[in-house]
C-alpha atoms as a PDB file:
ATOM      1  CA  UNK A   1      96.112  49.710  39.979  1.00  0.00           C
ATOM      2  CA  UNK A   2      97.953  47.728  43.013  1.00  0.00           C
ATOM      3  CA  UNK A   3      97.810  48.654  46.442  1.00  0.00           C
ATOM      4  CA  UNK A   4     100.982  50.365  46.425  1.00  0.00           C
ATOM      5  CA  UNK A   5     100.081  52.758  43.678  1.00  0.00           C
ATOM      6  CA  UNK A   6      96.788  53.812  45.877  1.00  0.00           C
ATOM      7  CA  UNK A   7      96.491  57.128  47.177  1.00  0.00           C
ATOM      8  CA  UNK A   8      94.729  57.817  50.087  1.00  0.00           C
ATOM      9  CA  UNK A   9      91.612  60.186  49.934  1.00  0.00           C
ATOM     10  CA  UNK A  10      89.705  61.824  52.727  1.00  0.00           C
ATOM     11  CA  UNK A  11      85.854  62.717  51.513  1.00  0.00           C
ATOM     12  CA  UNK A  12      83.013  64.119  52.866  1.00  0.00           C
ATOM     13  CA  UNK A  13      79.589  62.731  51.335  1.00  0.00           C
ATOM     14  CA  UNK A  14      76.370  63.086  51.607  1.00  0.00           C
ATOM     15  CA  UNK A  15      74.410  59.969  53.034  1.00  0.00           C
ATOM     16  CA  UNK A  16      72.482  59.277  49.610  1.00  0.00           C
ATOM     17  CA  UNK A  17      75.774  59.193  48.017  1.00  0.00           C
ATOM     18  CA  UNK A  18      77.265  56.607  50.868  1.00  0.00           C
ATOM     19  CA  UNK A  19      74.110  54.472  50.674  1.00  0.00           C
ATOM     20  CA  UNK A  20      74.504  54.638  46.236  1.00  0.00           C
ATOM     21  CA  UNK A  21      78.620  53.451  47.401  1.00  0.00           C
ATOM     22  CA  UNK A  22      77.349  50.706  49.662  1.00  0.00           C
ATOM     23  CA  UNK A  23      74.568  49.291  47.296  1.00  0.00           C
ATOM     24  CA  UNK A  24      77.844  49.496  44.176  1.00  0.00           C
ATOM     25  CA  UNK A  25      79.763  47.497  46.693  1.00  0.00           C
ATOM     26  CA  UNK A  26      77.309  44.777  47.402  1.00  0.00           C
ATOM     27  CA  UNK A  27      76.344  44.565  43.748  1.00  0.00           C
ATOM     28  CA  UNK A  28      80.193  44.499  42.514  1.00  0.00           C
ATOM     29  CA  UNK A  29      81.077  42.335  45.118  1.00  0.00           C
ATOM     30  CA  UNK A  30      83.745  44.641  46.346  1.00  0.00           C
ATOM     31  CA  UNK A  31      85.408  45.487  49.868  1.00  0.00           C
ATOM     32  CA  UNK A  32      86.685  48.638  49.662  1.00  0.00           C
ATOM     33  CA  UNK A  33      84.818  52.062  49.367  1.00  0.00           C
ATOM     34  CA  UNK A  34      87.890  53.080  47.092  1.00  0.00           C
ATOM     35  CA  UNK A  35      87.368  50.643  44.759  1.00  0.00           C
ATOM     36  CA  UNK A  36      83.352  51.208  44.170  1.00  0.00           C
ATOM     37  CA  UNK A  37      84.297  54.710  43.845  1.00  0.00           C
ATOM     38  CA  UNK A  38      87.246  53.663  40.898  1.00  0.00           C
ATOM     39  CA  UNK A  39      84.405  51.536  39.728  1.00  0.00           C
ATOM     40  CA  UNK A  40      81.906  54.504  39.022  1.00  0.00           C
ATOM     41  CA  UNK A  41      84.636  56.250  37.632  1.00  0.00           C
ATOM     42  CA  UNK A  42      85.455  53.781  35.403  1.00  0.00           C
ATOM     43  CA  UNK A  43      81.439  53.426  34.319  1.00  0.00           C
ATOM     44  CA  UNK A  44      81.365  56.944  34.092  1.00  0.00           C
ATOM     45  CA  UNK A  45      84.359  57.072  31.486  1.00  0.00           C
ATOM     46  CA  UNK A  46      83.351  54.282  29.799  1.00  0.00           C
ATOM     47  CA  UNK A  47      79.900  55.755  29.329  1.00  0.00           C
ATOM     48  CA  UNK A  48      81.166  59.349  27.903  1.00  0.00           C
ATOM     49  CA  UNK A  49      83.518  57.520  25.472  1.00  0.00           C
ATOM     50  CA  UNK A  50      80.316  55.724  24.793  1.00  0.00           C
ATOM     51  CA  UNK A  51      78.014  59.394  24.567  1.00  0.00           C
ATOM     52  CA  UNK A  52      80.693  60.954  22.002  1.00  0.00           C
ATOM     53  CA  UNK A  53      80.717  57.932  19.923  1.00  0.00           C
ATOM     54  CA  UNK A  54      77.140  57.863  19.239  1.00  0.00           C
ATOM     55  CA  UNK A  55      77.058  61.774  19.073  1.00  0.00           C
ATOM     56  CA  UNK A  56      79.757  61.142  16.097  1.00  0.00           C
ATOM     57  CA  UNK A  57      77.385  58.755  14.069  1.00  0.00           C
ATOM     58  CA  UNK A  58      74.437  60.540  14.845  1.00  0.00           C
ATOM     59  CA  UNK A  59      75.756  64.087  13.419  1.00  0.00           C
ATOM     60  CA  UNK A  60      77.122  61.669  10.559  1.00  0.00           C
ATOM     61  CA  UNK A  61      73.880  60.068   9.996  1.00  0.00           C
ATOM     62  CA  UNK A  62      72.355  63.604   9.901  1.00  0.00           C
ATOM     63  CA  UNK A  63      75.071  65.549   7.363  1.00  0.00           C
ATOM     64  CA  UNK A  64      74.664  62.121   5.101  1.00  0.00           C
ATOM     65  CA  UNK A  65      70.337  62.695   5.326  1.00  0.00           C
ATOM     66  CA  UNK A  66      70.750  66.264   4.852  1.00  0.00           C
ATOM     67  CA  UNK A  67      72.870  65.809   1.847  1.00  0.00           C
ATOM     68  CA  UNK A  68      70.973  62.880   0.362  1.00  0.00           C
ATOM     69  CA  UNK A  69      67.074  65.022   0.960  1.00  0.00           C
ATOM     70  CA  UNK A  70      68.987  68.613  -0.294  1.00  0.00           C
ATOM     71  CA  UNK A  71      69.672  66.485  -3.834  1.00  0.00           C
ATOM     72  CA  UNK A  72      66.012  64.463  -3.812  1.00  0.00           C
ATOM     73  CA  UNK A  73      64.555  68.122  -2.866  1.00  0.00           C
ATOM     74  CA  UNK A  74      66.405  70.017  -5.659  1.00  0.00           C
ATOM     75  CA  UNK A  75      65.383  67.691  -8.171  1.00  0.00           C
ATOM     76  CA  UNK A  76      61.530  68.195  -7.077  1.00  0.00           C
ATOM     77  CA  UNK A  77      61.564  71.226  -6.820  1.00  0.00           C
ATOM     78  CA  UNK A  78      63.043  71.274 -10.791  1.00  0.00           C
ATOM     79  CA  UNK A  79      60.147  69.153 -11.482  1.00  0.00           C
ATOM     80  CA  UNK A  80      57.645  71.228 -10.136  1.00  0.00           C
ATOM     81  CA  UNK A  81      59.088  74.551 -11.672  1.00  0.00           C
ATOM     82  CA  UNK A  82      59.402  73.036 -15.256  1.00  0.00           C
ATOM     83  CA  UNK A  83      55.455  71.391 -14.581  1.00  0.00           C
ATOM     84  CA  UNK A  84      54.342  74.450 -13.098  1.00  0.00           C
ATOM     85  CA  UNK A  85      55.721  76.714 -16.163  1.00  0.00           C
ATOM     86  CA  UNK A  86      54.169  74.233 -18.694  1.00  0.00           C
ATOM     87  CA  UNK A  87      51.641  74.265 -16.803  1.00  0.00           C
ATOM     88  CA  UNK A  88      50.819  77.814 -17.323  1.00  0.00           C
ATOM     89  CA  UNK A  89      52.148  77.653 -21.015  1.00  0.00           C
ATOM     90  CA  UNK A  90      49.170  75.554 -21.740  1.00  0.00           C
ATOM     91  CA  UNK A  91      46.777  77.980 -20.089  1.00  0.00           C
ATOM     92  CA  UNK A  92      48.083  80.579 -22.042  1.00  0.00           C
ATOM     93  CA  UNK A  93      47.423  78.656 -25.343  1.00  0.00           C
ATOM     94  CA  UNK A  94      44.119  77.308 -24.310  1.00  0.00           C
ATOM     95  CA  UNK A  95      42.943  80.573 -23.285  1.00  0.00           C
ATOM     96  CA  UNK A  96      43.943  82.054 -26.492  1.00  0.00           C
ATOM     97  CA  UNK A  97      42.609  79.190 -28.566  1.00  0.00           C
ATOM     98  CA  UNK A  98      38.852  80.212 -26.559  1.00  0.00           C
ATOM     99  CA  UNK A  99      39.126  83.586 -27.252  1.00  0.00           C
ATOM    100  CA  UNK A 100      39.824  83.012 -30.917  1.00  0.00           C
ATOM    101  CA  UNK A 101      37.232  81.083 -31.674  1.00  0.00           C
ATOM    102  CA  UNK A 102      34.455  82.629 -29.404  1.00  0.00           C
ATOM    103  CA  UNK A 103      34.088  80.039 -26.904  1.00  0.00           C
ATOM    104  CA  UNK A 104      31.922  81.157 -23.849  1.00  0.00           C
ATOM    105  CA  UNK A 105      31.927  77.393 -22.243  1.00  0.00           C
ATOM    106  CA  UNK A 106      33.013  74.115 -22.616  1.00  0.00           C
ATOM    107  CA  UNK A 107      32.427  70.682 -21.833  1.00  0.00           C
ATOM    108  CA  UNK A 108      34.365  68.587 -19.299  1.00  0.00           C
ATOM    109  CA  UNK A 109      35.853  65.408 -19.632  1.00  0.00           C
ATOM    110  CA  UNK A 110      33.995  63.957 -17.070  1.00  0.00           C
ATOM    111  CA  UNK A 111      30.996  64.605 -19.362  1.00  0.00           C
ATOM    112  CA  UNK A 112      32.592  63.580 -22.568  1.00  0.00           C
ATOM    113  CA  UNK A 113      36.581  62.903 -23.626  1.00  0.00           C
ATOM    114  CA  UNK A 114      37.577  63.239 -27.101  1.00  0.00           C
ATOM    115  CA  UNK A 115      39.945  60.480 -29.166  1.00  0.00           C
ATOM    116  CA  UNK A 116      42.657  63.097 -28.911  1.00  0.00           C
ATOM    117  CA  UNK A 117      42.728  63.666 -25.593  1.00  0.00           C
ATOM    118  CA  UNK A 118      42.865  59.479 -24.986  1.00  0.00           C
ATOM    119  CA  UNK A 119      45.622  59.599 -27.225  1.00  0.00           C
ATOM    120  CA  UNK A 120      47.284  62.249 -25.486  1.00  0.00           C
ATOM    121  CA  UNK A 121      46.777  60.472 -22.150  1.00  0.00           C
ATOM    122  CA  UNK A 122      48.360  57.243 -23.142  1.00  0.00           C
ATOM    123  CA  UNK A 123      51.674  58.667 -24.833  1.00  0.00           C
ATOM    124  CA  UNK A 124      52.048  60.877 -21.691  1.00  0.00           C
ATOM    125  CA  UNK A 125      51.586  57.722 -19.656  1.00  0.00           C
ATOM    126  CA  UNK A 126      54.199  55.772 -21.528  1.00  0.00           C
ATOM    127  CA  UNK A 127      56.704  58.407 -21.460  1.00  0.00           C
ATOM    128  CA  UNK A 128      56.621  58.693 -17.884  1.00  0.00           C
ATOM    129  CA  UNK A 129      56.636  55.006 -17.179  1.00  0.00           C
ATOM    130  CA  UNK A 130      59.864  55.203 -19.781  1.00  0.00           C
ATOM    131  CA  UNK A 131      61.436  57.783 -17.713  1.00  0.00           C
ATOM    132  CA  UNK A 132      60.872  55.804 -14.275  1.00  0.00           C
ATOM    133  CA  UNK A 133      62.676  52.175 -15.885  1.00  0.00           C
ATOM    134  CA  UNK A 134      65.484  54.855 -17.465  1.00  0.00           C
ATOM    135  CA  UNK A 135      65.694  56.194 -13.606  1.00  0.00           C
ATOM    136  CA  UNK A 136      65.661  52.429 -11.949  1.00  0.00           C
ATOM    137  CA  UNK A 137      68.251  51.349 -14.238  1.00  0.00           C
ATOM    138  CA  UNK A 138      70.523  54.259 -13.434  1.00  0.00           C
ATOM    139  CA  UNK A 139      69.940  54.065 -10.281  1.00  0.00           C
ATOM    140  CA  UNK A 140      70.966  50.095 -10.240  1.00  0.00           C
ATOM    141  CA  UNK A 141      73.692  50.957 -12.435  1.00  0.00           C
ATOM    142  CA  UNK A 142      75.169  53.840 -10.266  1.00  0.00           C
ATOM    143  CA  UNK A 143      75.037  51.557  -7.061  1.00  0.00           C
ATOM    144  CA  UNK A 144      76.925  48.722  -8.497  1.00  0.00           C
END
């Protein structure tokens, strides 16, 4: 803005505010009072253009994590439901299975595991590492 286009402005400041002017002035380099105030007003627009801008991506970067954890967390949870019911299925059976054939105790795996139970084990183990390279590979396949 030229010195034509200036207004004149009468203020009344406190001295902590005069003393902030004068130290703006000696640090900027400037003459006039007027222009370390245009200065700070400049800053201070600069600085809320600045603020809104990074409130933008940060309420974008949230929405986009909530999004992205809501899908992860549904699909968990549908994993744990479907483990937790099978889960019970197979208590159901077993406990069926002991009643049936009058079966007051048992012994623990820790103790002793049978050849079926192995067997069990590994296919279980395989189908879950087949799963996880089915899940990669969609996963790579869906990002490309």
């Amino acid at each position: 803005m030229s010195n034509e286009e200036k207004q004149r402005f009468k203020l009344s400041l406190d001295q902590d505010v005069i003393d902030y002017i004068e130290d703006i002035k000696e640090e900027k380099n400037l003459k006039f009072n007027g222009d370390a105030i245009a200065f700070l007003v400049a800053d201070h627009q600069r600085l809320k253009k600045e603020q809104w801008s990074l409130n933008y991506v940060a309420e974008a970067v949230t929405n986009n994590l909530h999004q992205t954890l809501k899908e992860e967390l549904s699909r968990i949870r549908l994993g744990t439901n479907n483990t937790d019911r099978n889960t019970q299925i197979i208590m159901e059976v077993l406990n069926g299975m002991m009643i049936n054939d009058n079966v007051e105790n048992i012994m623990t795996t820790d103790q002793l595991e049978s050849d079926g139970l192995k067997t069990a084990k590994n296919t279980i183990q395989e189908r879950i590492e087949n799963k996880r390279q089915k899940r990669i590979e969609w996963e790579n396949a869906r990002q490309q």
